[in-house]
PDB file of N, CA and C in Angstrom:
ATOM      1  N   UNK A   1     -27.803 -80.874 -76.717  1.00  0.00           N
ATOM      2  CA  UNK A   1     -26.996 -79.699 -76.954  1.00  0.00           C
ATOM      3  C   UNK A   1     -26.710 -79.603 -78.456  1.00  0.00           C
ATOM      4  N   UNK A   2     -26.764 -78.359 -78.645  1.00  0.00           N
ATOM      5  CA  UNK A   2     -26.860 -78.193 -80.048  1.00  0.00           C
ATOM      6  C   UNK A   2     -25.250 -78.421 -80.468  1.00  0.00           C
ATOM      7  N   UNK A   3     -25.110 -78.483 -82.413  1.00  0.00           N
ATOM      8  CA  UNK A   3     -23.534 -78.396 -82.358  1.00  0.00           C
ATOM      9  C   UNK A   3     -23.728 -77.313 -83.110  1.00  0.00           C
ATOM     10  N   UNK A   4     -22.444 -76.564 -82.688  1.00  0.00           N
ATOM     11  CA  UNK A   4     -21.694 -75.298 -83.094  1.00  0.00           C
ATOM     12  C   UNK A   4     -21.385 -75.015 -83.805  1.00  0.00           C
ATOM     13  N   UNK A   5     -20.403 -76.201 -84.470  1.00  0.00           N
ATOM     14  CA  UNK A   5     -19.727 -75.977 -85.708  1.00  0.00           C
ATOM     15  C   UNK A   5     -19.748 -75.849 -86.716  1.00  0.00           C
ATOM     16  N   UNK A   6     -19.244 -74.785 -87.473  1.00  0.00           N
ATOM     17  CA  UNK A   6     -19.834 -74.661 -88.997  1.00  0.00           C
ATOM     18  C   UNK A   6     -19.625 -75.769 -89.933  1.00  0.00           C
ATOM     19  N   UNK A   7     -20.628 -75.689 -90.928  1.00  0.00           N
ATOM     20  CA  UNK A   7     -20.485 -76.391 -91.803  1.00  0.00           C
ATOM     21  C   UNK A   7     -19.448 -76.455 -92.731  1.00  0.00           C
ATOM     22  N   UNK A   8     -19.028 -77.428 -93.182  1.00  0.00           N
ATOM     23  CA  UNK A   8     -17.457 -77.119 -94.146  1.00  0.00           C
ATOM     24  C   UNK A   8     -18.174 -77.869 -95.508  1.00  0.00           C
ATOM     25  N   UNK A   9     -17.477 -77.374 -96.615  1.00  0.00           N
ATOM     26  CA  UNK A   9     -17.676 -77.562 -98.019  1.00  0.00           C
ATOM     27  C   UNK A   9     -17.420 -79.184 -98.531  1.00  0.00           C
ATOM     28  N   UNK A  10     -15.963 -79.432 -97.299  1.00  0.00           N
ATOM     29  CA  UNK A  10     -15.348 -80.750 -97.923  1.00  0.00           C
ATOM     30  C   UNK A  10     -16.056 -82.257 -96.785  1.00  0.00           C
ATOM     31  N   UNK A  11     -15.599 -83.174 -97.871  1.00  0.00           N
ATOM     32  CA  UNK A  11     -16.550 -84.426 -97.125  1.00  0.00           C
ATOM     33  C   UNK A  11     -15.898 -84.738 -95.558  1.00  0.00           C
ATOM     34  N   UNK A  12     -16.541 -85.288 -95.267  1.00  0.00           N
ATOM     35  CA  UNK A  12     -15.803 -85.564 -93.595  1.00  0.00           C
ATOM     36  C   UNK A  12     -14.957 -87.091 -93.819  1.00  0.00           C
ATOM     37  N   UNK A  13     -15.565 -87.858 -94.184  1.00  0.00           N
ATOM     38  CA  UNK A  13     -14.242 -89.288 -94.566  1.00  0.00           C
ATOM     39  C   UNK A  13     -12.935 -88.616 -95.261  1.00  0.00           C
ATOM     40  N   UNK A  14     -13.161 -87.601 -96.280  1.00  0.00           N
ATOM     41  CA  UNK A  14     -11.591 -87.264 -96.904  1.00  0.00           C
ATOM     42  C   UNK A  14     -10.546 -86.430 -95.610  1.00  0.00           C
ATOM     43  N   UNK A  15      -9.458 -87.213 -95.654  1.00  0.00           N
ATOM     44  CA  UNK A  15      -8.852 -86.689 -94.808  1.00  0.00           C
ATOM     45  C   UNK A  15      -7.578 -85.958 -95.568  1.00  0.00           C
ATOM     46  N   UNK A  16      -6.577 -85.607 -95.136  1.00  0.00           N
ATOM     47  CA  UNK A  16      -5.421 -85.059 -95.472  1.00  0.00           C
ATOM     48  C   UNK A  16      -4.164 -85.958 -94.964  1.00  0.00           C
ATOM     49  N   UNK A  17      -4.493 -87.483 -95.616  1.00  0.00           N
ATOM     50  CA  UNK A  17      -3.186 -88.710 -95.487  1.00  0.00           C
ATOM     51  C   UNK A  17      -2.449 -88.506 -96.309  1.00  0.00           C
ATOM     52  N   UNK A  18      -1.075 -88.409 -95.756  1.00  0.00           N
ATOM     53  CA  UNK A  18      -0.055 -88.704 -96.822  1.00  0.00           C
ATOM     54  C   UNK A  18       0.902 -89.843 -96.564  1.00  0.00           C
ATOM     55  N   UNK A  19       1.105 -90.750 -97.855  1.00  0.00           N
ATOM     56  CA  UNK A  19       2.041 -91.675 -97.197  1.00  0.00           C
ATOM     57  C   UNK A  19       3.240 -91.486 -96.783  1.00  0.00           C
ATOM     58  N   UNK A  20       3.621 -91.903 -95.602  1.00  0.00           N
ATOM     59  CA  UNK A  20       5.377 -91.586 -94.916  1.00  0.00           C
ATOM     60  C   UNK A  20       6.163 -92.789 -95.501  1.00  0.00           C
ATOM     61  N   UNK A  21       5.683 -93.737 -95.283  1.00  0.00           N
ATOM     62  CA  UNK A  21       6.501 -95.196 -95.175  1.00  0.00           C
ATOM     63  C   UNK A  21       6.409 -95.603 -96.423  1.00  0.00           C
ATOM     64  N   UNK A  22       7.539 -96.864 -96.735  1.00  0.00           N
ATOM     65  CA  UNK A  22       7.726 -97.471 -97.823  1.00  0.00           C
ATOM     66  C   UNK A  22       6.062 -98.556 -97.772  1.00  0.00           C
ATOM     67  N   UNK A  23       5.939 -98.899 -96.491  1.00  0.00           N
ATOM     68  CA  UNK A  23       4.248 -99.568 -96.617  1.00  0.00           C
ATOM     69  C   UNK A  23       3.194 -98.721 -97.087  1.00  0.00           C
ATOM     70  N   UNK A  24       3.091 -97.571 -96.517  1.00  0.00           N
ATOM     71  CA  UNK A  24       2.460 -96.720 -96.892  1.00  0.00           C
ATOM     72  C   UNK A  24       2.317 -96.816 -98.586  1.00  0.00           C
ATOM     73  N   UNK A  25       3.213 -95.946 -99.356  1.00  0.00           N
ATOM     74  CA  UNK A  25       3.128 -95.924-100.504  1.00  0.00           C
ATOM     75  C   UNK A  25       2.927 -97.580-101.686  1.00  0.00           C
ATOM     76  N   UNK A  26       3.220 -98.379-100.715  1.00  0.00           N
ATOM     77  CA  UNK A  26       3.010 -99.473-101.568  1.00  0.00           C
ATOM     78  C   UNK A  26       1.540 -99.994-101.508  1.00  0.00           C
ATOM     79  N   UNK A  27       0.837 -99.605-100.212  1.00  0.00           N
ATOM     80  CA  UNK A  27      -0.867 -99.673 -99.899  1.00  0.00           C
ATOM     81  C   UNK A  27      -1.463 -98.359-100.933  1.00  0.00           C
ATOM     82  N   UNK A  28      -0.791 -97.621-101.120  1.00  0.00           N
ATOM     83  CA  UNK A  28      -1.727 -96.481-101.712  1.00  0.00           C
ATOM     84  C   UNK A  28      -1.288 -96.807-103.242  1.00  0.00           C
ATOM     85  N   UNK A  29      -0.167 -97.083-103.686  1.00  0.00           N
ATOM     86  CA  UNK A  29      -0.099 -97.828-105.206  1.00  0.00           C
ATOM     87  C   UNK A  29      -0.863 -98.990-105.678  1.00  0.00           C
ATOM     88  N   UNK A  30      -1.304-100.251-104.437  1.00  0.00           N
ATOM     89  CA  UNK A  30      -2.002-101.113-105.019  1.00  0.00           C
ATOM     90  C   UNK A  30      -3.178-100.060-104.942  1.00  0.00           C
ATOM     91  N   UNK A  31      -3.821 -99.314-104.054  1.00  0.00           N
ATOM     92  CA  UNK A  31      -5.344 -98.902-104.103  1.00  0.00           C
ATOM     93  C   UNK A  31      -5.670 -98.554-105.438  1.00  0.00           C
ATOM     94  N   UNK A  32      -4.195 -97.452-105.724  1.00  0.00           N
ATOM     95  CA  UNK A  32      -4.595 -96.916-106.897  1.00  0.00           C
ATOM     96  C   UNK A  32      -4.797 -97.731-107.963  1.00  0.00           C
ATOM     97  N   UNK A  33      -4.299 -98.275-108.150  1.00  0.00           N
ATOM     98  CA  UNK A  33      -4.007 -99.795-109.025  1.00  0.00           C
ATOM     99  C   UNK A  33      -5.400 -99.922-109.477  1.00  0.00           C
ATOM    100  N   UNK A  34      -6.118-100.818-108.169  1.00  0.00           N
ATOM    101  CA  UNK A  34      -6.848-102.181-107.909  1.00  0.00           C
ATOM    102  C   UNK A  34      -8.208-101.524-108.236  1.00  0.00           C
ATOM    103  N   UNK A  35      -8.760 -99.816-107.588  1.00  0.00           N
ATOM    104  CA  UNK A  35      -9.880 -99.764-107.661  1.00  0.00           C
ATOM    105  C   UNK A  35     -10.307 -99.295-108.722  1.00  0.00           C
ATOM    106  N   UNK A  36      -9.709 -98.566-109.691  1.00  0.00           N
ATOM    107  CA  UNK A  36     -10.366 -98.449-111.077  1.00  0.00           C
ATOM    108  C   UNK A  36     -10.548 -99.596-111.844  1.00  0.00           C
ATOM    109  N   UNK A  37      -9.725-100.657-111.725  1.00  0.00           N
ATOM    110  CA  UNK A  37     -10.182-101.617-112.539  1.00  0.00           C
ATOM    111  C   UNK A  37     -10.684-103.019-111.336  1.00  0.00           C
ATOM    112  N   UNK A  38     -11.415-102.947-110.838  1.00  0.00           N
ATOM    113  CA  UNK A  38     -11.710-103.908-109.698  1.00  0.00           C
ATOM    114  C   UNK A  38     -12.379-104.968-110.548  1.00  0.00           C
ATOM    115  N   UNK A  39     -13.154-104.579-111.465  1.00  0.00           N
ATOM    116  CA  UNK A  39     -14.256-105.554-112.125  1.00  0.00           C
ATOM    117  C   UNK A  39     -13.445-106.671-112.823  1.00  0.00           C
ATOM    118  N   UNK A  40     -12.380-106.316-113.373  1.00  0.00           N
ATOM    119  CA  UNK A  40     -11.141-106.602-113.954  1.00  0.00           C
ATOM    120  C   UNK A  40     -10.504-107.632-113.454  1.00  0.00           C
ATOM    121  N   UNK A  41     -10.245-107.096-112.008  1.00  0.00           N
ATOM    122  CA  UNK A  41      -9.708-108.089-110.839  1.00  0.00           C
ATOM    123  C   UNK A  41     -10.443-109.010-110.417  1.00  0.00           C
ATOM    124  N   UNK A  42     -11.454-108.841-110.117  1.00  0.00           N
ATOM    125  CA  UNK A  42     -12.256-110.013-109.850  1.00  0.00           C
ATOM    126  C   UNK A  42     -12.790-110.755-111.067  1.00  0.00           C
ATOM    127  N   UNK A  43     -12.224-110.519-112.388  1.00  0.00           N
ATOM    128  CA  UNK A  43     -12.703-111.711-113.171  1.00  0.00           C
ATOM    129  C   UNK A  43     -11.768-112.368-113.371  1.00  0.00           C
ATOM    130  N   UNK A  44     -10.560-111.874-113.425  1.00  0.00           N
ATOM    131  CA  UNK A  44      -9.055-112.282-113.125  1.00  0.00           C
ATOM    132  C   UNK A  44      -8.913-113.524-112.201  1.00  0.00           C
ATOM    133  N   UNK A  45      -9.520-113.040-110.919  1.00  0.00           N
ATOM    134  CA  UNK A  45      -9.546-114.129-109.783  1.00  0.00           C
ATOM    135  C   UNK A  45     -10.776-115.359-109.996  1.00  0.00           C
ATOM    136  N   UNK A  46     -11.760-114.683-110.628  1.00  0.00           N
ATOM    137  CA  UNK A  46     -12.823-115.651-111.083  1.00  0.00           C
ATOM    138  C   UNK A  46     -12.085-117.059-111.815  1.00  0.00           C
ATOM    139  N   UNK A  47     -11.479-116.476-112.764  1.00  0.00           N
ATOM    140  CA  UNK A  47     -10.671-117.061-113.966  1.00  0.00           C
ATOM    141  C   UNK A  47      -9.474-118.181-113.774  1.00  0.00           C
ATOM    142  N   UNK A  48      -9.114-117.462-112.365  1.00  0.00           N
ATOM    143  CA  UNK A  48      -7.634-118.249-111.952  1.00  0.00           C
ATOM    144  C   UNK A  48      -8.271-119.711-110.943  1.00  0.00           C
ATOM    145  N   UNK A  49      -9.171-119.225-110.770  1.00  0.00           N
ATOM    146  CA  UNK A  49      -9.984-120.433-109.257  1.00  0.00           C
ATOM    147  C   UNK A  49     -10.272-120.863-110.536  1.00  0.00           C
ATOM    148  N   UNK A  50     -11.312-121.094-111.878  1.00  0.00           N
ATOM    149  CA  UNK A  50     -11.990-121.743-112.592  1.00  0.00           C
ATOM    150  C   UNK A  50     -10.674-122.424-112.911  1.00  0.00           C
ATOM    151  N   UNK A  51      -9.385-122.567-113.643  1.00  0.00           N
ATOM    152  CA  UNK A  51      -8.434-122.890-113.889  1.00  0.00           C
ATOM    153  C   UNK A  51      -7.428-124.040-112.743  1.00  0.00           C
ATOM    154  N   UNK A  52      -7.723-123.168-111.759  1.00  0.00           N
ATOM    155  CA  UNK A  52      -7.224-123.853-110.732  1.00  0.00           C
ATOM    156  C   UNK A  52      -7.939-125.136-110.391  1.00  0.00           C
ATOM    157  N   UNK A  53      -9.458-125.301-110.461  1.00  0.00           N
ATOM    158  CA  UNK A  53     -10.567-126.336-110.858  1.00  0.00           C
ATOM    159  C   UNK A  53     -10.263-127.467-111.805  1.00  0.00           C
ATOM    160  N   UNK A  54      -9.694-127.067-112.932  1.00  0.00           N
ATOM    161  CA  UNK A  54      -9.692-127.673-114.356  1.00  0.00           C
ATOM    162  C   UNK A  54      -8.487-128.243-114.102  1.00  0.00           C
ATOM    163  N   UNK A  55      -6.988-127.663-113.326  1.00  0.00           N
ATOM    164  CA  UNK A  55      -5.804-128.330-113.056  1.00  0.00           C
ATOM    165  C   UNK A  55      -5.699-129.223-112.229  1.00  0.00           C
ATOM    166  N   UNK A  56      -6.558-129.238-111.124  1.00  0.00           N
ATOM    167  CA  UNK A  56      -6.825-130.252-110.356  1.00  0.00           C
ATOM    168  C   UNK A  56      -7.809-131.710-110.938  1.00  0.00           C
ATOM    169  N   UNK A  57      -8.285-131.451-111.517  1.00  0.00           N
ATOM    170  CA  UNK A  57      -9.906-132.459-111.875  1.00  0.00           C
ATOM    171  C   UNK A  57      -8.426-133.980-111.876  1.00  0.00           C
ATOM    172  N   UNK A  58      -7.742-133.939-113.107  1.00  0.00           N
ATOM    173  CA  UNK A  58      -7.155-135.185-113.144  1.00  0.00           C
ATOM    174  C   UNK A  58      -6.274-135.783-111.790  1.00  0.00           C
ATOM    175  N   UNK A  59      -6.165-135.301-111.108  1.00  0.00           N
ATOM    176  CA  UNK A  59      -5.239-135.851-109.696  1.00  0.00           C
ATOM    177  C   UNK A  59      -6.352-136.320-108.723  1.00  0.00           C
ATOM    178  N   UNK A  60      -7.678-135.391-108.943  1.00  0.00           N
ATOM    179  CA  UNK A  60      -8.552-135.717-107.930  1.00  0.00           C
ATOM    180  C   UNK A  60      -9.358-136.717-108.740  1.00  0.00           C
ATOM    181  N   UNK A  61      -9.612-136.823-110.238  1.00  0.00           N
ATOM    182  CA  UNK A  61      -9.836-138.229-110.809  1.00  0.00           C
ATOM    183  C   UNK A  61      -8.912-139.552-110.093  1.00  0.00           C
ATOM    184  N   UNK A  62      -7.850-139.323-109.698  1.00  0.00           N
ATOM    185  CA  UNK A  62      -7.472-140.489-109.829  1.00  0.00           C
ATOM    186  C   UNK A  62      -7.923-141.209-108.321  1.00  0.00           C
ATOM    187  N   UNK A  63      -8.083-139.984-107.417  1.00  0.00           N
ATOM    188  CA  UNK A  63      -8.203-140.409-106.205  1.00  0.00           C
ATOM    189  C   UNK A  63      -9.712-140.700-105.859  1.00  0.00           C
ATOM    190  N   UNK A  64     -10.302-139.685-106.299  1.00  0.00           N
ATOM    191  CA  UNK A  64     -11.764-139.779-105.494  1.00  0.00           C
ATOM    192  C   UNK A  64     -12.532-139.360-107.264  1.00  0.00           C
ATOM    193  N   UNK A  65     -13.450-139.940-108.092  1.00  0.00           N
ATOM    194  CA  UNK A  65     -14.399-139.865-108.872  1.00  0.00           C
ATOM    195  C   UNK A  65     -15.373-139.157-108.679  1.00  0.00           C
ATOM    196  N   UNK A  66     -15.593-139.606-107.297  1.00  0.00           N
ATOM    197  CA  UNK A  66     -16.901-138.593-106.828  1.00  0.00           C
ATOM    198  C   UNK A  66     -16.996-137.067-106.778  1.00  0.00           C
ATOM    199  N   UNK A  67     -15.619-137.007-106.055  1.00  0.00           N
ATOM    200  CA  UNK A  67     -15.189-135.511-106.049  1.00  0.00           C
ATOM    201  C   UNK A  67     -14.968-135.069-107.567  1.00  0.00           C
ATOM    202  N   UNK A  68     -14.502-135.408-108.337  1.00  0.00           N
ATOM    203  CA  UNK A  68     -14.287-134.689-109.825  1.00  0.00           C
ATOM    204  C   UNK A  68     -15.826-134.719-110.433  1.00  0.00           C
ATOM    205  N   UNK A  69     -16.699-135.491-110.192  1.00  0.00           N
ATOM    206  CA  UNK A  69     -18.055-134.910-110.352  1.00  0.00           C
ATOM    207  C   UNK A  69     -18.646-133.696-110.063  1.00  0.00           C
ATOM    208  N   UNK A  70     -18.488-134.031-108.443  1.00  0.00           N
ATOM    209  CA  UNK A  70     -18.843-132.166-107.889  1.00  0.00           C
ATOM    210  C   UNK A  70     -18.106-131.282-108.259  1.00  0.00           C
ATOM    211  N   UNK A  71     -16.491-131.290-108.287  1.00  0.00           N
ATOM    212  CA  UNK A  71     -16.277-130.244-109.381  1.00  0.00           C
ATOM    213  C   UNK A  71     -16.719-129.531-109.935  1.00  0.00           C
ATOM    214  N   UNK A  72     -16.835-131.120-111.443  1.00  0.00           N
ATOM    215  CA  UNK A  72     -17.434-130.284-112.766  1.00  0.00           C
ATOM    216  C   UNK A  72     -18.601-129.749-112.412  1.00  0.00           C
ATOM    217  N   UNK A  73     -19.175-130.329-111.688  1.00  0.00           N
ATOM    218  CA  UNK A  73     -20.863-129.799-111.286  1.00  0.00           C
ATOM    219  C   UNK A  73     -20.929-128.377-111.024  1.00  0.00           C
ATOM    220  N   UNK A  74     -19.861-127.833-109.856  1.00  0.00           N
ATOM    221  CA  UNK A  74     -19.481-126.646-109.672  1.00  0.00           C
ATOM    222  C   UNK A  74     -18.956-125.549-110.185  1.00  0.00           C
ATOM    223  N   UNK A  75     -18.464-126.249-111.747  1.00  0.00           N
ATOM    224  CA  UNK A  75     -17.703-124.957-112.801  1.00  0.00           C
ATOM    225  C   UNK A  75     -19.233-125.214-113.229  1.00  0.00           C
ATOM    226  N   UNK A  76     -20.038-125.737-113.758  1.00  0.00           N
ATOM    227  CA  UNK A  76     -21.237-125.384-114.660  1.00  0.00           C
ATOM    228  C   UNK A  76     -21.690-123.872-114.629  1.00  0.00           C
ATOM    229  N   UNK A  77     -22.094-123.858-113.160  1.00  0.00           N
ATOM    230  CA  UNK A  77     -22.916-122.654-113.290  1.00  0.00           C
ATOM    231  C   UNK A  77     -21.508-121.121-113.747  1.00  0.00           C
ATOM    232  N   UNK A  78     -20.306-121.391-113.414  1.00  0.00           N
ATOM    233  CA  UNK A  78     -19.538-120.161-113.521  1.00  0.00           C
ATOM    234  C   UNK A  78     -19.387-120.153-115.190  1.00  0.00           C
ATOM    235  N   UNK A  79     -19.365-121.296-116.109  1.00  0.00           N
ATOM    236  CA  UNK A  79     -19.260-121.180-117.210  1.00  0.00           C
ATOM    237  C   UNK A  79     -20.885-120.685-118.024  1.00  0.00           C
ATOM    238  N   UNK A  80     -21.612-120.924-117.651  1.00  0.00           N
ATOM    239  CA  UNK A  80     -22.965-120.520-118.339  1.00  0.00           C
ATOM    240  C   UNK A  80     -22.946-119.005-117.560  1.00  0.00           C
ATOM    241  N   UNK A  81     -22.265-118.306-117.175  1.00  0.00           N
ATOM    242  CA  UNK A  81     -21.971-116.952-116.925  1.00  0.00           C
ATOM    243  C   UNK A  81     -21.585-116.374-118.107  1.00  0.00           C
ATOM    244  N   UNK A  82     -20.053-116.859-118.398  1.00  0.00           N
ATOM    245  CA  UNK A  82     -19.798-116.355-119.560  1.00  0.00           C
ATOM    246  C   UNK A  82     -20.370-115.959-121.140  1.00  0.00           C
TER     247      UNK A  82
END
């Protein structure tokens, strides 16, 4: 069966949401936020795990050697990124 309906100008995912709730507007402030600068964000988070790596190495030196090997082994490749 055929469809009927005319064609419309505007996209079919855009809808006509508006936020009601205090959740609401705080989901549509991070969106706005987060997606223009996403590339941003994720080097941000890249940055904070590489760090988070480097703060740990001496505690996990003291315990396990082996493990602070694989570590460092594991920042290599994120630093020859940069």
């Amino acid at each position: 069966m055929p469809d009927d309906t005319p064609p419309t100008d505007t996209d079919p995912t855009e809808g006509s949401w508006e936020p009601r709730s205090r959740g609401d507007r705080v989901a549509a402030a991070v969106h706005r936020t987060l997606v223009p600068h996403w590339r941003a964000v994720l080097v941000l988070l890249a940055a904070l795990l590489l760090l988070g790596q480097f703060l740990v190495l001496p505690l996990l030196f003291a315990r396990a050697p082996v493990l602070t090997v694989l570590v460092v082994v594991s920042v290599v490749p994120a630093l020859l990124v940069f």
